[in-house]
Protein backbone atom coordinates (compact mmCIF):
# COMPACT_ATOMS: atom_id res chain seq x y z
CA UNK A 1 -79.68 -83.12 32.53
CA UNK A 2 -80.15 -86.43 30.23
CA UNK A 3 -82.91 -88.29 32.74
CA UNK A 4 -83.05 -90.42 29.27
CA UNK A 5 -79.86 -91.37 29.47
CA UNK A 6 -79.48 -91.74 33.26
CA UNK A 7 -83.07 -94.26 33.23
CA UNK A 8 -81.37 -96.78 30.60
CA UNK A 9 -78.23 -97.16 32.49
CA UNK A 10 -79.64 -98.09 35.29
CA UNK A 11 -81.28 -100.91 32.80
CA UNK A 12 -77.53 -101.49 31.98
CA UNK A 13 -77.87 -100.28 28.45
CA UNK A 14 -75.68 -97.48 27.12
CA UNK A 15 -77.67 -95.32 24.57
CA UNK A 16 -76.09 -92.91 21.59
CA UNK A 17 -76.50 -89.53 22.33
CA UNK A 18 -79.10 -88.96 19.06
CA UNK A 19 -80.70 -91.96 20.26
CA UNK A 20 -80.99 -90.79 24.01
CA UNK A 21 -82.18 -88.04 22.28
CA UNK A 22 -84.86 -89.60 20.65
CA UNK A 23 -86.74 -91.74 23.01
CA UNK A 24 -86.18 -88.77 25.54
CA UNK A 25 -88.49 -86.48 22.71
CA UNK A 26 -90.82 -89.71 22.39
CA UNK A 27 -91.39 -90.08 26.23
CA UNK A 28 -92.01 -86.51 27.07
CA UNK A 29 -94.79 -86.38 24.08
CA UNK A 30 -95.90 -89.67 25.71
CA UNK A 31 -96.55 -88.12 28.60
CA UNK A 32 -97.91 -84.73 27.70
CA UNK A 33 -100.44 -86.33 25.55
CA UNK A 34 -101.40 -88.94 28.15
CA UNK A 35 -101.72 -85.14 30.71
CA UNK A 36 -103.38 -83.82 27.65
CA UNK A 37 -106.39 -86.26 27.88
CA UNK A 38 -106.11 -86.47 31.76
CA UNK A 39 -106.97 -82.06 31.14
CA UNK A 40 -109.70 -82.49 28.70
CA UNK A 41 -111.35 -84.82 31.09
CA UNK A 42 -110.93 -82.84 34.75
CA UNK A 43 -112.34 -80.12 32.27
CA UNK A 44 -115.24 -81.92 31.56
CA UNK A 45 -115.82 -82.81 35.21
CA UNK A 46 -115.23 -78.98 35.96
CA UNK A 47 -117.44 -77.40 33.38
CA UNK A 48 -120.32 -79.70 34.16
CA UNK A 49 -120.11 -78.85 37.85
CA UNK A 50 -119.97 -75.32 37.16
CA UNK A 51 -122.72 -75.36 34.91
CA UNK A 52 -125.21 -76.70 37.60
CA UNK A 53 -123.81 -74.22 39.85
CA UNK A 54 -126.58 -71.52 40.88
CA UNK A 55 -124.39 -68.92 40.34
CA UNK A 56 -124.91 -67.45 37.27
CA UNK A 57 -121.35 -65.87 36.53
CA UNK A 58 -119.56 -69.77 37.16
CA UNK A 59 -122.00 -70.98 34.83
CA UNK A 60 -120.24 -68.38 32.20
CA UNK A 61 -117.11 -70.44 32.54
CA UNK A 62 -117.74 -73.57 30.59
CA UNK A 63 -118.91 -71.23 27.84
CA UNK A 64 -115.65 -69.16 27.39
CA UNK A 65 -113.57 -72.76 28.01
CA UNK A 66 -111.63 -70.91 31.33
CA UNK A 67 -110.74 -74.37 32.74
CA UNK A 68 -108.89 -75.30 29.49
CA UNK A 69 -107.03 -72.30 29.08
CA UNK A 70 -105.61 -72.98 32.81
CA UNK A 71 -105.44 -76.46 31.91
CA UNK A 72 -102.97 -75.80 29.02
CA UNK A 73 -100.74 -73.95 30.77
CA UNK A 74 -100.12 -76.14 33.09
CA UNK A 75 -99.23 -78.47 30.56
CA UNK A 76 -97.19 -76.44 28.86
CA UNK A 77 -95.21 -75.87 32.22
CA UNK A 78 -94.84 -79.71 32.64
CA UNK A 79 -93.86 -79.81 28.86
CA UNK A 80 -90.79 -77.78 29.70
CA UNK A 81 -89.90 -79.91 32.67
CA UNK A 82 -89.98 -83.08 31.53
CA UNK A 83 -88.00 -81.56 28.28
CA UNK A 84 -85.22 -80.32 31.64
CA UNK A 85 -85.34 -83.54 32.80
CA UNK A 86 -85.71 -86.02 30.47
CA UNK A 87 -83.37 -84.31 27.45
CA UNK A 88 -80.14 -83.66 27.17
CA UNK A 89 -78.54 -80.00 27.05
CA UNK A 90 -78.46 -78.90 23.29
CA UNK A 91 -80.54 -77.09 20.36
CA UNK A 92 -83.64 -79.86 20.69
CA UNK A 93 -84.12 -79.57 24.76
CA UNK A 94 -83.50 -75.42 24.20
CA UNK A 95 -85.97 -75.18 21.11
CA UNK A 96 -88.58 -77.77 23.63
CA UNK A 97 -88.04 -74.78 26.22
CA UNK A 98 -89.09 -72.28 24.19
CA UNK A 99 -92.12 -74.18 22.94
CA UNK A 100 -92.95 -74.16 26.60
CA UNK A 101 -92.42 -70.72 27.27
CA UNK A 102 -94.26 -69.47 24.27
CA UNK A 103 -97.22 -71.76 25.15
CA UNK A 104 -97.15 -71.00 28.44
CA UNK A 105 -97.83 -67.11 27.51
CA UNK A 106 -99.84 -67.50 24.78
CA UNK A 107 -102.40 -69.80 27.29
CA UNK A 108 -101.80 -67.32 30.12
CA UNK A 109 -103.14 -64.72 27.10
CA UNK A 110 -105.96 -66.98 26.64
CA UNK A 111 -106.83 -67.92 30.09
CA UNK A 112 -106.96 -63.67 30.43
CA UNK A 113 -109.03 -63.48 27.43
CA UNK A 114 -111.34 -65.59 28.94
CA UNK A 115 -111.58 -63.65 32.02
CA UNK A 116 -112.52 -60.92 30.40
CA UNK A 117 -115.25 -61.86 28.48
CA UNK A 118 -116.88 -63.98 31.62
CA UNK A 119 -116.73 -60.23 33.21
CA UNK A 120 -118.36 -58.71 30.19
CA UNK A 121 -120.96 -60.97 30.16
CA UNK A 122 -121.63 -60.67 33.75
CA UNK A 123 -121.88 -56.97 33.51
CA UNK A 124 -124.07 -56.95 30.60
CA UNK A 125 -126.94 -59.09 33.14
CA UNK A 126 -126.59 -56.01 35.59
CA UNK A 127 -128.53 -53.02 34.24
CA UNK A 128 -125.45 -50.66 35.45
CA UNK A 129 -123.37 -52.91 32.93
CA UNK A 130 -125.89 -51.86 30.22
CA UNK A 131 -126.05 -48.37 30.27
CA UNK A 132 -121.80 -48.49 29.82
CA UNK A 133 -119.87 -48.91 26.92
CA UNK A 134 -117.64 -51.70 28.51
CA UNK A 135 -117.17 -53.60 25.60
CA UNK A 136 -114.79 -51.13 23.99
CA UNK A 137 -113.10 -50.69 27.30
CA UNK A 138 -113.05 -54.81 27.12
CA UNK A 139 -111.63 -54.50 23.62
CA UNK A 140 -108.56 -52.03 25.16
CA UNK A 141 -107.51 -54.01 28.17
CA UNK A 142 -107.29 -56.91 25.46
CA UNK A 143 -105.38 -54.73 22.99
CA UNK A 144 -102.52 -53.88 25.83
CA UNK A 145 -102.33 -57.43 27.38
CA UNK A 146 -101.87 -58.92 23.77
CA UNK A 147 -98.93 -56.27 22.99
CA UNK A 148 -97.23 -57.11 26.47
CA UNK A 149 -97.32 -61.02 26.34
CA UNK A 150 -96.52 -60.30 22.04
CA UNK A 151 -93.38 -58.05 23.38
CA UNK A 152 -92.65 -61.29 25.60
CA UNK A 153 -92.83 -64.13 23.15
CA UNK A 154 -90.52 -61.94 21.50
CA UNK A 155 -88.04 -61.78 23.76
CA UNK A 156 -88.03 -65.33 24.55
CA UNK A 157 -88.01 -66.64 20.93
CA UNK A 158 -84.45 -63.90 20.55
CA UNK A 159 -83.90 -64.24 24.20
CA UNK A 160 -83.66 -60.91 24.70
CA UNK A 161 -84.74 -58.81 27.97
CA UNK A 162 -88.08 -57.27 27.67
CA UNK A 163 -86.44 -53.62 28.72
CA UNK A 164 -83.41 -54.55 25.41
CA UNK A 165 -86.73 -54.96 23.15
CA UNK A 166 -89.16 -51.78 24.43
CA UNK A 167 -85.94 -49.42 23.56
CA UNK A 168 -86.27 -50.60 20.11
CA UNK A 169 -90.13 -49.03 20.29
CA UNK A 170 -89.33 -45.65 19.65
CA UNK A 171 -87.49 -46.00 16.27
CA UNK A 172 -91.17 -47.44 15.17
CA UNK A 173 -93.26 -45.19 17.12
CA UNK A 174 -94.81 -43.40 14.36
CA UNK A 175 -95.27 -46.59 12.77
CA UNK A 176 -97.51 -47.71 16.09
CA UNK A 177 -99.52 -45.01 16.10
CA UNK A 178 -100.32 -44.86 12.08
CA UNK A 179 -101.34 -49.11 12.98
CA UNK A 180 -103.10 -48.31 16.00
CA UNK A 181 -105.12 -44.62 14.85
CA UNK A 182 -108.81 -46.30 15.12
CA UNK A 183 -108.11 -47.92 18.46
CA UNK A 184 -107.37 -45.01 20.02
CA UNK A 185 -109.79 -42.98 18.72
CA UNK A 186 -111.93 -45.67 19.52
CA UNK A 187 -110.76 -45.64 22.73
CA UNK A 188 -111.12 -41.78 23.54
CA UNK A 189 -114.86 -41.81 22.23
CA UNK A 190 -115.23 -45.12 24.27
CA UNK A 191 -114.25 -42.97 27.25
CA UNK A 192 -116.21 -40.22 26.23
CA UNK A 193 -119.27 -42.51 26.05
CA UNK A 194 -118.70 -44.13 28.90
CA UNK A 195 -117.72 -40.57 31.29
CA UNK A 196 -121.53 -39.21 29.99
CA UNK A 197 -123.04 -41.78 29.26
CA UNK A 198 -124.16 -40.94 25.40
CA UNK A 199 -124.83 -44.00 24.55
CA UNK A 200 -125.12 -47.78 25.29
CA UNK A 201 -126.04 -51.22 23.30
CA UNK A 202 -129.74 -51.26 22.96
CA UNK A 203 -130.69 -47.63 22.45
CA UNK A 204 -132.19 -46.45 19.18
CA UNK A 205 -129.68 -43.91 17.42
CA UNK A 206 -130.07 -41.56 14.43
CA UNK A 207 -127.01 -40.85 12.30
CA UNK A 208 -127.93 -39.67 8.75
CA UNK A 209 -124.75 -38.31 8.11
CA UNK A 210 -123.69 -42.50 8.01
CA UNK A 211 -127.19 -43.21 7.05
CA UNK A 212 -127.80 -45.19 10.67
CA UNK A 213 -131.34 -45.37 11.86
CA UNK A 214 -131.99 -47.99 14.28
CA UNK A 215 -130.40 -50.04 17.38
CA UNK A 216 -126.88 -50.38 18.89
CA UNK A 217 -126.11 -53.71 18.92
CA UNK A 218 -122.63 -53.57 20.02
CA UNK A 219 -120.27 -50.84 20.99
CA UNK A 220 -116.63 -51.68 20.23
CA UNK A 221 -113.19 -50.46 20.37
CA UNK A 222 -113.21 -49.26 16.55
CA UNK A 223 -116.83 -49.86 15.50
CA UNK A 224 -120.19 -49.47 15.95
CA UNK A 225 -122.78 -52.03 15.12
CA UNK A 226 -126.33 -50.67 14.42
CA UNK A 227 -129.47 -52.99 13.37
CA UNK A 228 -131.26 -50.42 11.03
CA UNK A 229 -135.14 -50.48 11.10
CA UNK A 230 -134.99 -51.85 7.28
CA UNK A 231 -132.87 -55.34 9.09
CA UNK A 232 -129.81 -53.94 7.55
CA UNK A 233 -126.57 -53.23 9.84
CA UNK A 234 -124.27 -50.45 10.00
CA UNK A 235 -121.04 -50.60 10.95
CA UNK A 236 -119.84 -46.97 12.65
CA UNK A 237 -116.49 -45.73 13.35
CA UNK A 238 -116.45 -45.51 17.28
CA UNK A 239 -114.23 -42.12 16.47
CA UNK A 240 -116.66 -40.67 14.45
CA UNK A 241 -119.15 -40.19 16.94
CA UNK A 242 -116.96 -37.44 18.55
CA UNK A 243 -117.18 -35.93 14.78
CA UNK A 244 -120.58 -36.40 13.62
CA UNK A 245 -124.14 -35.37 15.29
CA UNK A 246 -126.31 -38.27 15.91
CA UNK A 247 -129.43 -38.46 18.04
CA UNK A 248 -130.34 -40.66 21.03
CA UNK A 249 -134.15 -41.98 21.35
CA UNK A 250 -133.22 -43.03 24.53
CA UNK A 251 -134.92 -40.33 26.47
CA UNK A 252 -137.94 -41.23 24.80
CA UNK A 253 -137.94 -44.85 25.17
CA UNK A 254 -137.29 -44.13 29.48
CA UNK A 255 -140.18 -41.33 29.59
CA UNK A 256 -142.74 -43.51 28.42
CA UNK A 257 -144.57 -41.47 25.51
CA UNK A 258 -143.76 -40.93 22.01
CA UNK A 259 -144.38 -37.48 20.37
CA UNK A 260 -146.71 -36.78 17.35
CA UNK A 261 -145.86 -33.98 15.73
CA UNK A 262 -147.82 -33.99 12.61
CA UNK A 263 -148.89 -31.07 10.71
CA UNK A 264 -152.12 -30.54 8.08
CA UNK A 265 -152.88 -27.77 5.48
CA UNK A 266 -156.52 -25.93 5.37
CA UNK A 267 -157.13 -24.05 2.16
CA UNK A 268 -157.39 -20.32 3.24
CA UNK A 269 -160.41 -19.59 1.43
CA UNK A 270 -162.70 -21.83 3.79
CA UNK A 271 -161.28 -19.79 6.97
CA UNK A 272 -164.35 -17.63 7.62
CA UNK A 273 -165.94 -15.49 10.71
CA UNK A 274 -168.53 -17.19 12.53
CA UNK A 275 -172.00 -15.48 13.05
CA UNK A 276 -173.79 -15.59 16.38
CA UNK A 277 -175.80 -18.23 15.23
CA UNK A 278 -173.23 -20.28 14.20
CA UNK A 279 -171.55 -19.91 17.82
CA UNK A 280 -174.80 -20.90 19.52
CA UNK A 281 -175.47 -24.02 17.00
CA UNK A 282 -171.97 -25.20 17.87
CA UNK A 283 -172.39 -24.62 21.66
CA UNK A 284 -175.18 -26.49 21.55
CA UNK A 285 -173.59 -29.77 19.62
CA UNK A 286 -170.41 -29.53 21.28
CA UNK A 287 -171.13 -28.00 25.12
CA UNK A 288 -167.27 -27.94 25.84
CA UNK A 289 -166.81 -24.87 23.06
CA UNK A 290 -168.32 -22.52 25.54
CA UNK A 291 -165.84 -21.67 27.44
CA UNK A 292 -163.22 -21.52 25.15
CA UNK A 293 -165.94 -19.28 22.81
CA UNK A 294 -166.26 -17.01 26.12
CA UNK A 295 -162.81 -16.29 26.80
CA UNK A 296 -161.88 -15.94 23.05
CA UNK A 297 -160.57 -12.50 22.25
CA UNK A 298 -162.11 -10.92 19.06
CA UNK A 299 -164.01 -12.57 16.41
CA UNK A 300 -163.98 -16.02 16.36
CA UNK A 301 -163.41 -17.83 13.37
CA UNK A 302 -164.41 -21.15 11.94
CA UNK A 303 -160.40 -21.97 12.07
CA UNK A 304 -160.73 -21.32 16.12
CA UNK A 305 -163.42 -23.31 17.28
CA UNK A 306 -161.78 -26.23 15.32
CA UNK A 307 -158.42 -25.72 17.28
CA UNK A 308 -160.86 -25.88 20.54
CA UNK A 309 -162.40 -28.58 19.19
CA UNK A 310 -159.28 -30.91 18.71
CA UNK A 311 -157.63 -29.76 21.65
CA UNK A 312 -160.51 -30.64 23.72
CA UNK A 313 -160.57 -33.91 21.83
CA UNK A 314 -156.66 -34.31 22.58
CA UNK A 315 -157.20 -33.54 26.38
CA UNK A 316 -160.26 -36.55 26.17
CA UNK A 317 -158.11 -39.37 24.21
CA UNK A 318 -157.04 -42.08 26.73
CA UNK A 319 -153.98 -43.03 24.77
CA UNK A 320 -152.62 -39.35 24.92
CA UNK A 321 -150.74 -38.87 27.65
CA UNK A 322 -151.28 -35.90 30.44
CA UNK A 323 -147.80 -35.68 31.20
CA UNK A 324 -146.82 -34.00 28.21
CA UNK A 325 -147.47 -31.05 26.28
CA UNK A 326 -150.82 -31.43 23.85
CA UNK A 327 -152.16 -28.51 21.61
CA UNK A 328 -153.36 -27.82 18.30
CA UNK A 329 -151.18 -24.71 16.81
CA UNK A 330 -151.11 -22.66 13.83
CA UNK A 331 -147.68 -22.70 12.04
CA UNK A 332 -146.69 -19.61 9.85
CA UNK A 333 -148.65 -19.69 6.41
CA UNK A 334 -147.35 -21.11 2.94
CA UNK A 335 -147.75 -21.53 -0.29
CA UNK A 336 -150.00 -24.40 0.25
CA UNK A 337 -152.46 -23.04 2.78
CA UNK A 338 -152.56 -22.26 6.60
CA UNK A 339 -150.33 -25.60 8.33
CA UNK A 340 -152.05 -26.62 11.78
CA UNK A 341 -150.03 -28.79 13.86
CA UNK A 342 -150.79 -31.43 15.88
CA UNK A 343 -148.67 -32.13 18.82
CA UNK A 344 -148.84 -34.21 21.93
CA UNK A 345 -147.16 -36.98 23.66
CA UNK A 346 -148.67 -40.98 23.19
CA UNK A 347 -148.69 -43.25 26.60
CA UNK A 348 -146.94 -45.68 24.58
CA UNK A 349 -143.51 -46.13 22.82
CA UNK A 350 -144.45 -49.10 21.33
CA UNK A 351 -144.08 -48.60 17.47
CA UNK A 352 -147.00 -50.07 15.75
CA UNK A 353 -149.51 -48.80 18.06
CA UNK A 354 -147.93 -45.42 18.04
CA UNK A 355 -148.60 -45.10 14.77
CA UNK A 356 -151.69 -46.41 15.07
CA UNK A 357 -152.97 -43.94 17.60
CA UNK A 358 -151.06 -40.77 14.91
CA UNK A 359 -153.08 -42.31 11.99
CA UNK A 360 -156.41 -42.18 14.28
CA UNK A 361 -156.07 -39.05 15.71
CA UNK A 362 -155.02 -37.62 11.36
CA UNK A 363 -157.92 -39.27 10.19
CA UNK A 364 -160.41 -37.81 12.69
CA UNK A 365 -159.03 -34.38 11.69
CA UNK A 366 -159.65 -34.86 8.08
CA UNK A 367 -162.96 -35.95 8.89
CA UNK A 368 -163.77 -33.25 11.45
CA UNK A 369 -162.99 -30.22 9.25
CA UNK A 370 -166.17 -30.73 7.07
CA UNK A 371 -168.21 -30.03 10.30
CA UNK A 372 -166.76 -26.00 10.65
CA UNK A 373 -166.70 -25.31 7.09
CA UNK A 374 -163.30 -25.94 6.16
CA UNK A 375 -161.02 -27.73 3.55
CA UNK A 376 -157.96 -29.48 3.61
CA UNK A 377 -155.47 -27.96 0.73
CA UNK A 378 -155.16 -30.26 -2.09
CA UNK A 379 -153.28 -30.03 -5.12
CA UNK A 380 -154.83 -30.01 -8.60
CA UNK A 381 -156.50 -33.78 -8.70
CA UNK A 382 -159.19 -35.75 -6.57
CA UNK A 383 -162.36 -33.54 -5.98
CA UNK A 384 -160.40 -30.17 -6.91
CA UNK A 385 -159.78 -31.53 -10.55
CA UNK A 386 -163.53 -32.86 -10.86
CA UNK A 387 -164.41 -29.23 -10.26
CA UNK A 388 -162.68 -27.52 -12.49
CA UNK A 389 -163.58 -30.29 -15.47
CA UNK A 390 -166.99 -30.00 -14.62
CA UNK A 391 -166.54 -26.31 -15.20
């Protein structure tokens, strides 16, 4: 149909064919860029209504520019009309047609996109949202639509059917899958992830085998992005969590308390039996040592009533929690002396006082082993090496 041609004779004037041509191309840009403004301004009137919505998910729309995605498609569908209409049949109206077609899926691919990411974002403000790995799931859907409306644009540009261009996908099929490896290995440890629920953005993971210490930021299709304790990032191959050990401090961060598990050395030549007298003076400065003194099988030894000691002092401290396992244990001997550990549970996660409460709890060890007779091991230097000069 030449509308061109058909609106000037009605004018009594007789156009050319390149000429109808012409002004037929110059009124349908005309018009598509006066419908082009005309969109950009119901999308302004659209996104500011939405975004004084009280629905938080509408208010995601402006951001992710939904309305103008729609917008341009429908433009692109009026683009081909007009070019119907308005130009005659021939290589310019049939090249205008696929212009529309291709815009009109690539904008429908868009508009999709868009979608997507407003649902995303909308599950990431529920806490169900959080604990899954949807953003690699995101990342797939996206992945498939683009190769459908690609396999599309395809056929339209060679006007081809869609079924003509899919039998051509298994001469390449090896091809595919050598392009698309990560992605689906991405995608089976994104399933994985998601079916028991190993991990999620915001928990603290330990990877040393990729040298990863720190917090998931995001969890794509491929990768892995981890904000290391030192401010560096990490990118991780989605696949090669299926591959690699890594630990989860989530369990930790949802139970509350933190774990010291911190271990000293006392020299073995300050472990020593205690005499009666010894018992009864530290009985007498400390009254809680009498029962554990009472019960104690065999001798008792300077070592012991320390471990009773700090026990009772771990069972006292307000910032150790009762939930938890707390004791003071004797770890098999080495080299450099008898190891005691300390280990019990903090009421806090929180970093900086957790290791503020370890440090207090270490230095009142160090300082409490003077009052049963006993010595931390040191190596030759400090108050060992002052010794043996002096000697």
């Amino acid at each position: 149909m030449n509308g061109t041609a058909e609106l000037f004779k009605l004018l009594d004037i007789q156009l050319s064919d390149n000429l109808s041509v012409l002004i037929g191309l110059i009124i349908v840009l005309l018009f598509v860029a006066v419908l082009y403004g005309l969109v950009l301004l119901v999308c302004r009137f659209l996104n500011r209504w939405t975004g004084n919505t009280r629905f938080h998910v509408l208010k995601l729309i402006p951001q992710f520019k939904l309305f103008r995605q729609i917008g341009f498609v429908l433009l692109s569908f009026i683009f081909g009309m007009l070019s119907i209409i308005m130009l005659p049949e021939g290589k310019i109206a049939s090249f205008c047609l696929i212009l529309s077609s291709l815009g009109i899926l690539f904008f429908i691919l868009m508009a999709f996109f868009a979608i997507l990411n407003i649902a995303l974002r909308w599950c990431y403000l529920k806490r169900w949202g959080r604990d899954l790995p949807l953003s690699g799931i995101f990342q797939t859907i996206k992945l498939i639509s683009a190769i459908v409306i690609g396999l599309l644009m395809v056929s339209t540009v060679f006007d081809q059917s869609p079924v003509y261009m899919l039998s051509g996908l298994g001469v390449i099929t090896s091809v595919l899958l050598l392009v698309f490896k990560e992605p689906l290995l991405g995608l089976v440890a994104g399933i994985q992830l998601s079916a028991n629920r190993t991990l999620k953005e915001g928990d603290w993971m330990e990877m040393p085998s990729h040298l990863v210490d720190g917090n998931v930021e995001n969890i794509g299709l491929t990768t892995i992005k981890v904000m290391n304790w030192d401010n560096t990032s990490t990118i991780v191959p989605t696949s090669a969590l299926l591959s690699n050990p890594f630990k989860n401090w989530r369990s930790m961060q949802e139970s509350g308390g933190r774990r010291i598990k911190r271990a000293f050395y006392v020299d073995t030549e300050s472990v020593r039996f205690l005499t009666q007298e010894e018992k009864q003076s530290y009985i007498e400065r400390f009254p809680f040592l009498k029962d554990p003194f009472e019960i104690h099988l065999g001798d008792l030894s300077n070592l012991s009533a320390f471990r009773y000691f700090m026990t009772d002092y771990l069972n006292k401290h307000p910032m150790i929690s009762d939930k938890f396992t707390r004791m003071i244990r004797m770890l098999p001997i080495e080299a450099k002396g008898i190891p005691v550990e300390v280990y019990c549970f903090t009421r806090t996660i929180e970093w900086v006082v957790y290791e503020s409460i370890q440090s207090s709890i270490m230095e009142f060890v160090y300082a409490s082993l003077d009052m049963f007779d006993l010595s931390a091991y040191q190596s030759l230097g400090g108050s060992l090496n002052k010794t043996s000069i002096e000697v």
